[in-house]
N, C-alpha and C. Protein backbone atom coordinates (compact mmCIF):
# COMPACT_ATOMS: atom_id res chain seq x y z
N UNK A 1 195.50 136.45 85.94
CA UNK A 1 195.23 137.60 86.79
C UNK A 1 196.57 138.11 87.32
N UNK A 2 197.07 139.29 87.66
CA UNK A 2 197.52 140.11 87.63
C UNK A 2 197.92 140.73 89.33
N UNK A 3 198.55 140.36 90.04
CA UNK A 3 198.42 141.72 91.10
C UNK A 3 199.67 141.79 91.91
N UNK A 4 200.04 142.76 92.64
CA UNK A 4 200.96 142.86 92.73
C UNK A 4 201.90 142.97 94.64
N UNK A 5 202.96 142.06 94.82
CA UNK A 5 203.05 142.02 96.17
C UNK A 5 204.31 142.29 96.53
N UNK A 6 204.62 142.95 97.57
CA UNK A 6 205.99 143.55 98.29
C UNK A 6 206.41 144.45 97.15
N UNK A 7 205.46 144.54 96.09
CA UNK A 7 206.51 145.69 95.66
C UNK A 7 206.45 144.95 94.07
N UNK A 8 205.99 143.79 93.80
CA UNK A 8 206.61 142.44 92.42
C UNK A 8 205.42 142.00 92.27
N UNK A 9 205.78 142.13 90.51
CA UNK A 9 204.14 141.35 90.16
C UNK A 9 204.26 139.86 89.99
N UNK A 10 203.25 139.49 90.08
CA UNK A 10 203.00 138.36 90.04
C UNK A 10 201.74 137.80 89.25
N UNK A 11 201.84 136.96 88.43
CA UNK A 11 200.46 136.40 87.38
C UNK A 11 200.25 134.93 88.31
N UNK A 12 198.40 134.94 88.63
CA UNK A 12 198.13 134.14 89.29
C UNK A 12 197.02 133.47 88.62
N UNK A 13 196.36 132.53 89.18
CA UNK A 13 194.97 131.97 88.57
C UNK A 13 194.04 132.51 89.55
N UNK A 14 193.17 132.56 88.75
CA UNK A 14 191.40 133.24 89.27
C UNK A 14 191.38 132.53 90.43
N UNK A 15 190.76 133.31 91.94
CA UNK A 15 190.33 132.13 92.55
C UNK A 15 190.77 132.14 93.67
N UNK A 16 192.14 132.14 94.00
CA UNK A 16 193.40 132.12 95.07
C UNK A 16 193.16 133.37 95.72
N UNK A 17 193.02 132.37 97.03
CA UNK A 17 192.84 133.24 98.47
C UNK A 17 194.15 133.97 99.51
N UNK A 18 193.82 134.71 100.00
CA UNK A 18 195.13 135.60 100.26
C UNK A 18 195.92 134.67 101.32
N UNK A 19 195.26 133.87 101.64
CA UNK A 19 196.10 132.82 102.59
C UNK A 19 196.38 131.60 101.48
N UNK A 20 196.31 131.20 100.51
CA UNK A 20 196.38 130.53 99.11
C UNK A 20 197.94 131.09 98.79
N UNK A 21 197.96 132.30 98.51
CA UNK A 21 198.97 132.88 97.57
C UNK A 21 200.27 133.09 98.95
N UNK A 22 199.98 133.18 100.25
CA UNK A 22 200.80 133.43 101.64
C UNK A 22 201.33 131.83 101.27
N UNK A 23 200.60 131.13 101.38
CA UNK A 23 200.89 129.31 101.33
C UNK A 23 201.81 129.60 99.93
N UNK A 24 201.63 129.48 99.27
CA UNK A 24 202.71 129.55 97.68
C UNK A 24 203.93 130.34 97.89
N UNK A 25 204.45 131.57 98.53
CA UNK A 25 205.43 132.01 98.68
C UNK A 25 205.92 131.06 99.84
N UNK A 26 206.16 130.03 100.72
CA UNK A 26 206.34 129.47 101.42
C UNK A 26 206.58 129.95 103.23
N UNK A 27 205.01 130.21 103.52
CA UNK A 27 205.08 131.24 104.89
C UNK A 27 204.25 130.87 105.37
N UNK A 28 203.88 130.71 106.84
CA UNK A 28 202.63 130.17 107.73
C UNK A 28 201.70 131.37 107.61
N UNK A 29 200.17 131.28 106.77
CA UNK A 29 199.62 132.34 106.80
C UNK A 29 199.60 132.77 108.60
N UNK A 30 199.48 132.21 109.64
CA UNK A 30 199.23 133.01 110.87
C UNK A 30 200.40 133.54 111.41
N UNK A 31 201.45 133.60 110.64
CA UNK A 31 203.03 134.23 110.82
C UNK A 31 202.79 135.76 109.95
N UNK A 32 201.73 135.60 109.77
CA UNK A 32 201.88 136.80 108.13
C UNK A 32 201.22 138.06 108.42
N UNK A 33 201.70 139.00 108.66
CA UNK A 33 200.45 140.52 108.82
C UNK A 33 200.63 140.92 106.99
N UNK A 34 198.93 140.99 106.79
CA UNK A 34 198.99 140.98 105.31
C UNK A 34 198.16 143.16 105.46
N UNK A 35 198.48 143.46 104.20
CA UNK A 35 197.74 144.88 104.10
C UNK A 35 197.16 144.74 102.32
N UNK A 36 196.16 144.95 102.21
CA UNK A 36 195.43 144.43 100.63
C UNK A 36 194.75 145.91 100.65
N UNK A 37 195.56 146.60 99.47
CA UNK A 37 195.30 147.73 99.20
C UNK A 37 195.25 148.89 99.87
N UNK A 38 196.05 148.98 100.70
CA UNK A 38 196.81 149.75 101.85
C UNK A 38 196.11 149.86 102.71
N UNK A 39 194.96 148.73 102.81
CA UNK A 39 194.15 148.65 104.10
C UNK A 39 194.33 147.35 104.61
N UNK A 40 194.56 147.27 105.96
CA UNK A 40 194.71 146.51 107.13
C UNK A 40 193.71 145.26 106.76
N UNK A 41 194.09 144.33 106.80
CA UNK A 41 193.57 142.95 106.81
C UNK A 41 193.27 142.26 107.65
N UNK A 42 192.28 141.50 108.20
CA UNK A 42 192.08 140.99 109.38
C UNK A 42 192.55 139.46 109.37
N UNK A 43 193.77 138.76 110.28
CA UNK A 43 193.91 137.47 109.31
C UNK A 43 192.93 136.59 109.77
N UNK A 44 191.82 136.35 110.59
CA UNK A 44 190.46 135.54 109.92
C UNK A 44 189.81 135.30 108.96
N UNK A 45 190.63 136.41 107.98
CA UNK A 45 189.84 136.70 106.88
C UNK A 45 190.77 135.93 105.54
N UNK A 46 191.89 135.90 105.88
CA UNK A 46 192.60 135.43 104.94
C UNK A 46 192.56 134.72 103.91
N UNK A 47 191.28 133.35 104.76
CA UNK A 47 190.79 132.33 103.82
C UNK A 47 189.77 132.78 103.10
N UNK A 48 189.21 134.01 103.49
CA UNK A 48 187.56 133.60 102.65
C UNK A 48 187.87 135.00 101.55
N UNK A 49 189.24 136.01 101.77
CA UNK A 49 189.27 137.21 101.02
C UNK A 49 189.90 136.20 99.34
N UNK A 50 189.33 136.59 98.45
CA UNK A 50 190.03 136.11 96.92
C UNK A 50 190.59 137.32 95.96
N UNK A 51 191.73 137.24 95.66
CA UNK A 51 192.57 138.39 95.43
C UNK A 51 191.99 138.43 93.44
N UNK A 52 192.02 139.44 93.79
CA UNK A 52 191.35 140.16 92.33
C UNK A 52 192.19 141.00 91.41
N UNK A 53 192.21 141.18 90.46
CA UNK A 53 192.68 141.74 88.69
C UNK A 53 193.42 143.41 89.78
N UNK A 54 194.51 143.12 89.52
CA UNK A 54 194.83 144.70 90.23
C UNK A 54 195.39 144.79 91.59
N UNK A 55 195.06 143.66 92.39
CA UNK A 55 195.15 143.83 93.97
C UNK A 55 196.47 144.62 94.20
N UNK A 56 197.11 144.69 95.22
CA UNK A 56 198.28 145.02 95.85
C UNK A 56 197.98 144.74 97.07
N UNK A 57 199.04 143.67 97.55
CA UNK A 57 199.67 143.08 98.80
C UNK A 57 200.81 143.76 99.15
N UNK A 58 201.10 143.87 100.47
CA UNK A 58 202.24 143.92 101.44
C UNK A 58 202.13 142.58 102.30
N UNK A 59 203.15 142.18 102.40
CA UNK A 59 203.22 140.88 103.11
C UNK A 59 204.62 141.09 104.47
N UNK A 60 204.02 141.46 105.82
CA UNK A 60 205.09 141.39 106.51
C UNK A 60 205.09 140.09 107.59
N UNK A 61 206.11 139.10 107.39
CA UNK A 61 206.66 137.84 108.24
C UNK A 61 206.47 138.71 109.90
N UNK A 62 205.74 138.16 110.87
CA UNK A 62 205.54 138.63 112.07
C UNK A 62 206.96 137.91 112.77
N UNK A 63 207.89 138.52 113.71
CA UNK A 63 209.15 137.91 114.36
C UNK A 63 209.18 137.78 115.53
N UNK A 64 209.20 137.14 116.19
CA UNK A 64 208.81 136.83 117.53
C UNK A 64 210.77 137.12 118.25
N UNK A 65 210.68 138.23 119.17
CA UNK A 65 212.03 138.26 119.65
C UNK A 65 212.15 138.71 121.17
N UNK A 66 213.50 138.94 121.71
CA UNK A 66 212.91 138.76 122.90
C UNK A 66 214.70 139.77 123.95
């Protein structure tokens, strides 16, 4: 499967959840504001959304500063 994130594709296996594929690039999914198909993502949802043939991710690291 096929989809594509920050901009870079990526070939994945069937299955993998958007907090799955956040875990594989090496990032705390609750550090992560995700957007799946240029719509806003809720991250409760992270675990139960499964990224499909086509998707497109934006993945922005949240920064805590001060």
């Amino acid at each position: 499967m096929r989809i594509t994130a920050n901009g870079k594709p990526f070939v994945l296996d069937p299955g993998l959840s958007v907090a799955a594929f956040i875990r594989s690039r090496d990032l705390e999914p609750a550090l992560v504001i995700v957007e799946l198909n240029d719509e806003p993502l809720e991250r409760a949802r992270y675990e139960e959304v499964i990224l499909s043939e086509g998707d497109r991710l934006e993945l922005v690291r949240a920064v805590a500063g001060g």
